[in-house]
Protein backbone atom coordinates (compact mmCIF):
# COMPACT_ATOMS: atom_id res chain seq x y z
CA UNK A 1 7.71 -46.38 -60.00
CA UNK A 2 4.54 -44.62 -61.26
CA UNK A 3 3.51 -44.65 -57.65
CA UNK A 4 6.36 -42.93 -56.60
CA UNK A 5 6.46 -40.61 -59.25
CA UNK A 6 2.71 -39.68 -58.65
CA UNK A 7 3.58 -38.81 -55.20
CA UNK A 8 6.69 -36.79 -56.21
CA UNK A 9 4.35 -34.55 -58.37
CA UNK A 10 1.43 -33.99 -56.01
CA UNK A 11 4.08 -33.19 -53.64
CA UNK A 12 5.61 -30.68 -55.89
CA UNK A 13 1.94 -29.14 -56.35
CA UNK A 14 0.98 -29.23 -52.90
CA UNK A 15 3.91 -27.01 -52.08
CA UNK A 16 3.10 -24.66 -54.63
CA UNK A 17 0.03 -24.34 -53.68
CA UNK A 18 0.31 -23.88 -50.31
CA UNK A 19 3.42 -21.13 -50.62
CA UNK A 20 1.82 -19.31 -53.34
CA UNK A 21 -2.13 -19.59 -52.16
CA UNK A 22 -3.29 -20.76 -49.03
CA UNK A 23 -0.07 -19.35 -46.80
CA UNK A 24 -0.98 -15.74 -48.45
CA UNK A 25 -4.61 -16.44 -47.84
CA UNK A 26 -3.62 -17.25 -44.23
CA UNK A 27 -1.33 -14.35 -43.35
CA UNK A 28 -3.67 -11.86 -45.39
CA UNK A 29 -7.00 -12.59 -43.02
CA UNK A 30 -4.88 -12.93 -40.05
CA UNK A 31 -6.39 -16.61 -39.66
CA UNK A 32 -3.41 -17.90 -37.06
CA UNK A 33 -3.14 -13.99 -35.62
CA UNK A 34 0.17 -13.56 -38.17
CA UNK A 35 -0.66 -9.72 -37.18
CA UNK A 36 -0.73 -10.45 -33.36
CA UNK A 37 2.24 -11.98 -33.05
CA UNK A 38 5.78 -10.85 -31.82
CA UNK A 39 5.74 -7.28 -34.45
CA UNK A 40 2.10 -6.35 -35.27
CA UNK A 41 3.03 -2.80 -35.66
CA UNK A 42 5.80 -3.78 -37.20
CA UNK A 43 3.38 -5.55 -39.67
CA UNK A 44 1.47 -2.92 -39.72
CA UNK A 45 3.99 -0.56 -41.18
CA UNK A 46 5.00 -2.59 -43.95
CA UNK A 47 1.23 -3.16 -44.90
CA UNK A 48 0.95 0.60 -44.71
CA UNK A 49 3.68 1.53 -46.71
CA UNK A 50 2.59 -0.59 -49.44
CA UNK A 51 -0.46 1.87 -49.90
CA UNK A 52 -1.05 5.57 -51.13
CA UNK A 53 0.55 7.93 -48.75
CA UNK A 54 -1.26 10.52 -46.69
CA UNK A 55 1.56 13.55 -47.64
CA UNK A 56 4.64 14.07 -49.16
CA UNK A 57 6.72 14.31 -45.92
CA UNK A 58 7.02 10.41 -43.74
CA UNK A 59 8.18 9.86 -40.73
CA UNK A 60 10.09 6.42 -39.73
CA UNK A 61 11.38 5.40 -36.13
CA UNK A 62 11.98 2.45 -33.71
CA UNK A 63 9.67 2.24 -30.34
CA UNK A 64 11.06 5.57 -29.09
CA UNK A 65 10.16 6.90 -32.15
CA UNK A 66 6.81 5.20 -31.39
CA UNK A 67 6.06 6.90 -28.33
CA UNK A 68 6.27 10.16 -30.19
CA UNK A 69 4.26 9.69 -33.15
CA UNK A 70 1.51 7.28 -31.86
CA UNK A 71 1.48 3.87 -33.89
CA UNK A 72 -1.47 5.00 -35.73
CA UNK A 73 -0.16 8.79 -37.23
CA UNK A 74 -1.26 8.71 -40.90
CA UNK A 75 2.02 9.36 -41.84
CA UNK A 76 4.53 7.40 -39.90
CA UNK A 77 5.75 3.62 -39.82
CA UNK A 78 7.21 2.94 -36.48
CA UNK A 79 9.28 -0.30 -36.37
CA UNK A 80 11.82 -1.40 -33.65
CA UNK A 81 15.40 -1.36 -32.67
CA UNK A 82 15.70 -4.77 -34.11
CA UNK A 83 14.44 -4.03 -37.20
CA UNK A 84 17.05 -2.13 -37.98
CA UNK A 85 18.07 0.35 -41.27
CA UNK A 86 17.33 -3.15 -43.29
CA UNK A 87 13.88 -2.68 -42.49
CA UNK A 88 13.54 1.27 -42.91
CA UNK A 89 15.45 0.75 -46.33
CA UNK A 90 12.48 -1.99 -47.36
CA UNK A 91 9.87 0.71 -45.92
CA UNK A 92 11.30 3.53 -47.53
CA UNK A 93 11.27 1.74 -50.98
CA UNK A 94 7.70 0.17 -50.50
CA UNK A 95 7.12 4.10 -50.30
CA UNK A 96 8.80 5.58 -53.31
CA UNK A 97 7.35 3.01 -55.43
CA UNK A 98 3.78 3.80 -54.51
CA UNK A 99 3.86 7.51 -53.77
CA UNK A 100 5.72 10.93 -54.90
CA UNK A 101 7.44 11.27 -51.33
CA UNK A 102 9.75 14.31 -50.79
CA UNK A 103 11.13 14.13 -47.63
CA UNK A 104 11.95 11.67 -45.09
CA UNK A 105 12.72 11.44 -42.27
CA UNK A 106 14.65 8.68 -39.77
CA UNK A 107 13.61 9.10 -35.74
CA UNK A 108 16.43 7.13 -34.10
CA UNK A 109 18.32 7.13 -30.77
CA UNK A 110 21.80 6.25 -31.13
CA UNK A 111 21.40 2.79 -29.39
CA UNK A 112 18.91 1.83 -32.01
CA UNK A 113 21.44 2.43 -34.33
CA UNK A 114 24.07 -0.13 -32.25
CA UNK A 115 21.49 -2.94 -32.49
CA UNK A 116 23.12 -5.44 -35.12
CA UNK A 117 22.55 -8.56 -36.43
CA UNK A 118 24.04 -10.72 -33.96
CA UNK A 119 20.64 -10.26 -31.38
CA UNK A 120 17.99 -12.99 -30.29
CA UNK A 121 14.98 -11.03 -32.28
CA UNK A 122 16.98 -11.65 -35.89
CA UNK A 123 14.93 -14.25 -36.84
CA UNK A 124 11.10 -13.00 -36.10
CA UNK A 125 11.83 -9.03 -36.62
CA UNK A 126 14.32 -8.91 -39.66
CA UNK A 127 14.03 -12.42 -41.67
CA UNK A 128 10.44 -13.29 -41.04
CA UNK A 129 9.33 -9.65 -42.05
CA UNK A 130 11.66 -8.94 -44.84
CA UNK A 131 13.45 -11.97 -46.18
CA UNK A 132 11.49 -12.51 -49.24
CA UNK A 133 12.02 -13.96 -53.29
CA UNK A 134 11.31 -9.50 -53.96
CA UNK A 135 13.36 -8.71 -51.06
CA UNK A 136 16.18 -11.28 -51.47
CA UNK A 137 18.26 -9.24 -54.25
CA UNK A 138 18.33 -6.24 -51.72
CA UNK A 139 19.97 -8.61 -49.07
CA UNK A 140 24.00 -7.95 -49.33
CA UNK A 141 26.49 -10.21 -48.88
CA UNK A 142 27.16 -9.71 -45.60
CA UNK A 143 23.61 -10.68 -44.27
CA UNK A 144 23.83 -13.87 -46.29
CA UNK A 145 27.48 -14.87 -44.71
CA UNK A 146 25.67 -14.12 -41.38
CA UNK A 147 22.59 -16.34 -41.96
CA UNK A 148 24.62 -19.58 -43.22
CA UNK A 149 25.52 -19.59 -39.52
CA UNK A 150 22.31 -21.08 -39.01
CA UNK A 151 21.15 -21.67 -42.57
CA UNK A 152 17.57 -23.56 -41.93
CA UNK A 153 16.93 -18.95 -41.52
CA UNK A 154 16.63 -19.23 -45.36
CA UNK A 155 13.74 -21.03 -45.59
CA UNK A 156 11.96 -17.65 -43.88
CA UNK A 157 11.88 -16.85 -47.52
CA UNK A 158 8.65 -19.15 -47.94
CA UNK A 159 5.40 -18.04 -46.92
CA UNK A 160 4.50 -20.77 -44.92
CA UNK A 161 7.45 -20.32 -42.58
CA UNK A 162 6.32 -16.87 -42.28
CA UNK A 163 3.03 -17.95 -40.56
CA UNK A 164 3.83 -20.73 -38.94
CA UNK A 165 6.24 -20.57 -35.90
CA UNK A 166 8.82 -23.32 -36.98
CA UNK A 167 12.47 -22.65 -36.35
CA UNK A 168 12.31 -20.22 -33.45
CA UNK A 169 14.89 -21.67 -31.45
CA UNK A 170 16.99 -19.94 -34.10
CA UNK A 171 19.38 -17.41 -32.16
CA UNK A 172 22.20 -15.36 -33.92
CA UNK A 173 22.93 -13.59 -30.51
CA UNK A 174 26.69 -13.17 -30.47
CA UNK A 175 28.38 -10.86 -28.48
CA UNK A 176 29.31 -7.68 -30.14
CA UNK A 177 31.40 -4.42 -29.03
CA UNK A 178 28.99 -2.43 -30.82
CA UNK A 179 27.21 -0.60 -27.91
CA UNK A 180 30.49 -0.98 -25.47
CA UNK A 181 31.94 1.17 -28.48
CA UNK A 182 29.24 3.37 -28.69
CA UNK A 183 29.61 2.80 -32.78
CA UNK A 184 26.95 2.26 -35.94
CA UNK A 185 26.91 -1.85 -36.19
CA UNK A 186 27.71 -3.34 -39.61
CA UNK A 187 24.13 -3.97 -40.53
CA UNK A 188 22.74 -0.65 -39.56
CA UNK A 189 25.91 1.14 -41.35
CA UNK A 190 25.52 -0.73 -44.46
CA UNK A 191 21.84 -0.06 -45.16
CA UNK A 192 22.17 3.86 -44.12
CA UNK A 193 24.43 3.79 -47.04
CA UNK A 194 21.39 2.01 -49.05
CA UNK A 195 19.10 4.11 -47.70
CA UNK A 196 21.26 7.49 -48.92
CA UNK A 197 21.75 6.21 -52.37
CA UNK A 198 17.99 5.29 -52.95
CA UNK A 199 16.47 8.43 -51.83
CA UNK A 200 19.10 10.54 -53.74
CA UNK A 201 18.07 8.51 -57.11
CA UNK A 202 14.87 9.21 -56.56
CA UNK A 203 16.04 13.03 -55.29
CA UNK A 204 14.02 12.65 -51.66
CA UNK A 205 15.30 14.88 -49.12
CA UNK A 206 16.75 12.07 -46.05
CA UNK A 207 17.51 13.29 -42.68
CA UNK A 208 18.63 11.60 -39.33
CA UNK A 209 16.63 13.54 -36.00
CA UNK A 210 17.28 12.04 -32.36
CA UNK A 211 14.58 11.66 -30.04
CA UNK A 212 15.19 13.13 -26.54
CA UNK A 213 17.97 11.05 -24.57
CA UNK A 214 18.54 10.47 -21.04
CA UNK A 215 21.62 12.72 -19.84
CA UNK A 216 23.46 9.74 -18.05
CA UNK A 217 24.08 8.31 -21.42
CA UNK A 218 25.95 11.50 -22.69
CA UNK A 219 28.51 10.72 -20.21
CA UNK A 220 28.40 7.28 -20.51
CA UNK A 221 29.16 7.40 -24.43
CA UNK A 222 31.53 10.17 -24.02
CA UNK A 223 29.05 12.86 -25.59
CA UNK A 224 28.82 9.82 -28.09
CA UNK A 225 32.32 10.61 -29.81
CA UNK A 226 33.09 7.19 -31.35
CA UNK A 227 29.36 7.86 -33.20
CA UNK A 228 30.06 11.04 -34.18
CA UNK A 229 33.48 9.94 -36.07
CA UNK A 230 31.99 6.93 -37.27
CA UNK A 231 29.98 9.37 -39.22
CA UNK A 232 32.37 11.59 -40.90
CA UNK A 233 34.39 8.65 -41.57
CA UNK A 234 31.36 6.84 -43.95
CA UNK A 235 30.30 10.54 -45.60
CA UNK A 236 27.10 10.40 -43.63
CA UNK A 237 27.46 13.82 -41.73
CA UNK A 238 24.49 15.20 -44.48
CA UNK A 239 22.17 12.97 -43.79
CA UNK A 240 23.00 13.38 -39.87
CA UNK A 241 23.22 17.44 -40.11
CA UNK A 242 22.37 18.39 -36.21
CA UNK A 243 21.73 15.20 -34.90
CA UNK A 244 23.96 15.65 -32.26
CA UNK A 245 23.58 19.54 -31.56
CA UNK A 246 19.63 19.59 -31.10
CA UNK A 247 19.40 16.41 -28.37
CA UNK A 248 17.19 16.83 -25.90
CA UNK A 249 18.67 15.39 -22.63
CA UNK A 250 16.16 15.11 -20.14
CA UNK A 251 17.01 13.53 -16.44
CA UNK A 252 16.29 9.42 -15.53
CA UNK A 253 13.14 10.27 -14.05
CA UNK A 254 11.63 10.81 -17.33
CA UNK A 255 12.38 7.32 -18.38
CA UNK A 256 11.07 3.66 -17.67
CA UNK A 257 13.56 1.65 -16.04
CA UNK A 258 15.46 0.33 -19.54
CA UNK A 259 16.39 4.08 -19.42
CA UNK A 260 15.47 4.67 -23.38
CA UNK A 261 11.52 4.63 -23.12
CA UNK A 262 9.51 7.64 -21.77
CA UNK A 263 7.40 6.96 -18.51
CA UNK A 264 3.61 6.87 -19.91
CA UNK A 265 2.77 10.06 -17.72
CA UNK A 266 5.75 11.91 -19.19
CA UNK A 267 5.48 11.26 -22.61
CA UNK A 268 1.50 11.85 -22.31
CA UNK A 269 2.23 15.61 -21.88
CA UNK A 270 4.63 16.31 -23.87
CA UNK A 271 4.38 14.48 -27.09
CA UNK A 272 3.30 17.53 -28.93
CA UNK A 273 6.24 19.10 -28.10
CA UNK A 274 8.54 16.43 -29.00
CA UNK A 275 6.86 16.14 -32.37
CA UNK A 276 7.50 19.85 -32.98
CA UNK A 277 11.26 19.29 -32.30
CA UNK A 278 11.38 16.81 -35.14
CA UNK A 279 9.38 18.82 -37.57
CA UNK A 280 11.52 21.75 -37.11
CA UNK A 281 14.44 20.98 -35.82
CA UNK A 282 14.16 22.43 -32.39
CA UNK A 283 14.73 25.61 -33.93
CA UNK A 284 11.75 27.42 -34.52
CA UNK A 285 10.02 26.08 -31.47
CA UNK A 286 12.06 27.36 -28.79
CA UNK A 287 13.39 24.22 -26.98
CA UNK A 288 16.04 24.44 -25.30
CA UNK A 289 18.70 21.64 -25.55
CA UNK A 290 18.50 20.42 -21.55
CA UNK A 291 15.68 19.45 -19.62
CA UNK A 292 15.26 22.43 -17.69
CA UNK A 293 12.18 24.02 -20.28
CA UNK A 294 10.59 20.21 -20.62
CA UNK A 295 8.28 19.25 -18.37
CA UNK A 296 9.73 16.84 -15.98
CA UNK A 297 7.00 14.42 -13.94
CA UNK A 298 5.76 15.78 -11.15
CA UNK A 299 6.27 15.04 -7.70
CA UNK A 300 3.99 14.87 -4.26
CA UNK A 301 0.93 15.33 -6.77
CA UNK A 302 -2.47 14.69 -5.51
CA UNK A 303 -3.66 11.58 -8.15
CA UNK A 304 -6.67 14.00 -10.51
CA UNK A 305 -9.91 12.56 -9.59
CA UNK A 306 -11.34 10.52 -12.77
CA UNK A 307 -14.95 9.15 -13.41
CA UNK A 308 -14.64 5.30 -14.22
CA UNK A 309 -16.90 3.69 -17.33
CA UNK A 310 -17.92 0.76 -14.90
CA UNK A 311 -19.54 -0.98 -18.06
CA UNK A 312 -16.61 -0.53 -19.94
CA UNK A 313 -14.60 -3.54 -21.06
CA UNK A 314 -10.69 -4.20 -19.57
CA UNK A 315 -9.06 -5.29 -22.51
CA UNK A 316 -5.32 -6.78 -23.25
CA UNK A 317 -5.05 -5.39 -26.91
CA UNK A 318 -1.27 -5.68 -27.40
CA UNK A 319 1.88 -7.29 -25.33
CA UNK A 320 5.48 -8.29 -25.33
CA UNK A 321 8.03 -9.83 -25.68
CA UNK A 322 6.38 -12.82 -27.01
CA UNK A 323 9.42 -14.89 -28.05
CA UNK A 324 10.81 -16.04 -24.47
CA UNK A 325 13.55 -18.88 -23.25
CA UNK A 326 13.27 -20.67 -20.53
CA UNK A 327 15.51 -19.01 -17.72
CA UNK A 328 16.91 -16.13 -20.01
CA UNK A 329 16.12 -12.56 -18.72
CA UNK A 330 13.80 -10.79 -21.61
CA UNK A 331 13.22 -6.86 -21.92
CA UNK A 332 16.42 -6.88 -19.96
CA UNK A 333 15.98 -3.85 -17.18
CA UNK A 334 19.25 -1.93 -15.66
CA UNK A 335 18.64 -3.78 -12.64
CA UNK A 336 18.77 -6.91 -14.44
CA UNK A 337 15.27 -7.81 -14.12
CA UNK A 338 12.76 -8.75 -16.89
CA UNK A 339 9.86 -6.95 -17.84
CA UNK A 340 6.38 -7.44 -19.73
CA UNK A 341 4.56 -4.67 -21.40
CA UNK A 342 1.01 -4.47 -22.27
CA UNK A 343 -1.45 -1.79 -24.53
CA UNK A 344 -4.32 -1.90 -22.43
CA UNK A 345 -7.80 -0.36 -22.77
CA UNK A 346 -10.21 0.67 -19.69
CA UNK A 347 -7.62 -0.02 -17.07
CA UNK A 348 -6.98 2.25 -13.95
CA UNK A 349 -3.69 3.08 -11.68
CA UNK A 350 -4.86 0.37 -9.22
CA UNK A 351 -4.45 -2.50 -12.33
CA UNK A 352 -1.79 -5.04 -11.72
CA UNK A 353 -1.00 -8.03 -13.66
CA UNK A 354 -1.01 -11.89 -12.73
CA UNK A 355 1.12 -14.48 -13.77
CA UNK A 356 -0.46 -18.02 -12.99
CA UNK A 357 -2.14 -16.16 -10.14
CA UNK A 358 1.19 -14.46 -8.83
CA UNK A 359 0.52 -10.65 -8.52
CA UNK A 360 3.28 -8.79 -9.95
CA UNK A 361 4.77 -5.51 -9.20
CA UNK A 362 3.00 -3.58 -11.81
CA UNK A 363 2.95 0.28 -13.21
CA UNK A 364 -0.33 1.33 -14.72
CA UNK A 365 -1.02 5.31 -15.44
CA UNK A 366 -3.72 5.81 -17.44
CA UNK A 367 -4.66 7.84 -19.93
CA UNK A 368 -1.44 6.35 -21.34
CA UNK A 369 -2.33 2.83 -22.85
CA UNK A 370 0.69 1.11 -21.68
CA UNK A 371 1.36 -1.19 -18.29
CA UNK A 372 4.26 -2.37 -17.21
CA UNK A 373 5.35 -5.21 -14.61
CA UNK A 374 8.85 -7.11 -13.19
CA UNK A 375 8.52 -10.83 -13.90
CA UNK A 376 10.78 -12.77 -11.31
CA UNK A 377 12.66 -15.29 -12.62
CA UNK A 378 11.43 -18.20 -10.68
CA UNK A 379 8.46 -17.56 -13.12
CA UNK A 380 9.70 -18.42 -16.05
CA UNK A 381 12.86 -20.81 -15.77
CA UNK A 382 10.70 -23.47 -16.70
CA UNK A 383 9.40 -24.24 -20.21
CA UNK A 384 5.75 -24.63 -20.48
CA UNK A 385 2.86 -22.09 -21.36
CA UNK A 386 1.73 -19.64 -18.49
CA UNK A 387 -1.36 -17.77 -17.96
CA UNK A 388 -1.11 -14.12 -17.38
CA UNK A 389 -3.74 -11.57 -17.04
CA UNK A 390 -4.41 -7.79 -15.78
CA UNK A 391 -6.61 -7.05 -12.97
CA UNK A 392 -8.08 -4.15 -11.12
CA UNK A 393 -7.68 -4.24 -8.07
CA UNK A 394 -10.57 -1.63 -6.88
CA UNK A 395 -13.47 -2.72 -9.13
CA UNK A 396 -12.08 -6.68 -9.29
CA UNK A 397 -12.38 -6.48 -13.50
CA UNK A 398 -10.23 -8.74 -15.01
CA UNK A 399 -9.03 -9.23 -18.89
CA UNK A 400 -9.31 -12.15 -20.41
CA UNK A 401 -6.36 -14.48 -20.25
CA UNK A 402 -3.40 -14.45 -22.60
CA UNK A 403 -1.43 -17.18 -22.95
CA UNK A 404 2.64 -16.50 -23.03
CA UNK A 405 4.59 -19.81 -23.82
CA UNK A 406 8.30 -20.37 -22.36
CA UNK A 407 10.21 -22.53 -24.93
């Protein structure tokens, strides 16, 4: 009986110990890459916002939002689509605990803001990051009812789960008539409503801007008139002010194939721009509302001449998706093919990436950091952990080899 007892208690300690200290010590040095994983700027932004501000004025967004303000801008904490307004809210009150903020202000396309709950990334981008004992009183009911569908989710609340990649086969993906509707999702409405009601206590100034959209989607969404509604109906038309009368729609050759993200070379010159729409509200800048005054990409252009840094390392500093299934299509594409995405450093327009030695049909167009490539899916309907690496083509450098497992 002492025996057992004995064990019961060092068991009890050991678990305390290894929640409260070493899993902290862990994820804090990055010892098992917690910051390399599926959301490091994701991780990122939450570390940031933790800190002391760099001005009075922030700037939030998904990976559109991204594009425009550059992951590193002093000033803004880029998330993703599947973070949702749960994360934002969590951001936004890191933020007014830690700083005298002012204004702020919410970069989002309308499909970010029909991502729900119900979506294979729950797990690693909204429970993993922001299920925690500090968090867990800001959680409402109605995430709670959805995570007893799957209730081993709860024990993301522990540090250890955090870091270590147990549970992942955990998949809320239901389907939803959110984005068929064109309409706010439950999650994404509820915590807008948060997000109101805690800047106005602490009297910040919150506004809603839209990045630039791609045209076919006005028609698609029926000039978005289900969203629009939606809004007046939940007494959030303040918040939203012009959303929908300063849009930007630009034609499909200014987007990757997904049709949301800006092609590197197109976003690479006019960035600026875009950032001065959102500061001002497209008023005092001149933009027009259509695509006609943006610079579009350029066509039947002679490739600029550019003098290589032979020494210079090829490096693989970022990639995703990093959670994929075995025979399920990831970073879906409109043509129903799945794509990888890489930040790269020192890589040229002849780079290409290999998967177990298979060259794939790759985009690379530097400056931009980003390369793209179309995984067939013969490549990956198999579980098992693949080699993949980038390669180019005209000096033969090569990264070194990540490793992307298939569960």
């Amino acid at each position: 009986m002492k025996i057992l007892l004995r064990i019961l208690i060092f068991s009890i300690i050991g678990f305390i110990l290894l929640n409260n200290i070493v899993a902290p010590v862990f994820i804090r040095t990055d010892y098992f890459n917690y910051r390399k994983s599926d959301w490091p700027w994701v991780v990122r932004s939450i570390e940031k916002s933790k800190t002391k501000a760099t001005s009075d004025t922030v700037y939030l967004g998904c990976s559109v939002g991204a594009q425009i303000f550059d992951y590193g801008m002093s000033n803004s904490y880029v998330t993703d689509a599947a973070v949702s307004m749960l994360g934002h809210f969590f951001i936004i009150d890191n933020l007014l605990k830690n700083n005298e903020i002012k204004k702020v202000v919410i970069v989002v396309s309308p499909y970010a803001l029909f991502h729900c709950f119900e979506h294979p990334q729950t797990y690693s981008y909204i429970l993993k990051l922001f299920f925690s004992f500090g968090n867990s009183g800001d959680f409402s009911g109605l995430i709670y009812s959805k995570m007893l569908k799957h209730p081993a989710s709860f024990v993301t609340i522990l540090p250890t789960f955090k870091m270590a990649r147990f549970y992942e086969d955990i998949d809320f993906y239901e389907v939803t008539d959110y984005t068929p509707r064109g309409v706010i999702s439950d999650l994404n409405l509820e915590y807008l409503q948060k997000i109101k009601k805690l800047t106005a206590e602490h009297n910040v100034s919150l506004s809603v801007v839209c990045p630039p959209l791609n045209k076919e989607n006005k028609v698609r969404y029926d000039n978005f008139e289900n969203l629009r509604k939606q809004i007046l109906a939940n007494n959030l038309g303040d918040i939203f002010g012009t959303y929908f009368e300063n849009i930007l729609y630009l034609d499909n050759s200014c987007f990757l194939k997904d049709g949301l993200h800006y092609t590197p070379e197109y976003i690479s010159r006019n960035k600026e721009l875009f950032k001065r729409q959102v500061y001002t509200g497209n008023i005092e800048t001149g933009l027009t509302k259509t695509a006609e005054n943006i610079i579009a990409p350029e066509k039947n252009k002679e490739p600029e001449k550019t003098v290589e840094n032979t020494n210079s390392e090829m490096l693989i500093l970022d990639w995703g998706p990093q959670l994929l299934k075995a025979g399920e299509v990831f970073n879906k594409q409109p043509d129903g093919t799945a794509a990888l995405w890489f930040k790269a450093q020192n890589h040229t327009k002849t780079t290409v990436a290999f998967w177990e030695g298979k060259q794939l049909a790759t985009v690379s167009l530097p400056p931009s950091e980003l390369v793209s490539c179309i995984v067939p899916k013969n490549l990956y309907e198999k579980k098992g952990t693949y080699q993949v690496y980038l390669k180019d083509l005209t000096s033969g450098k090569k990264t070194k080899t990540i490793y992307l497992k298939v569960q």
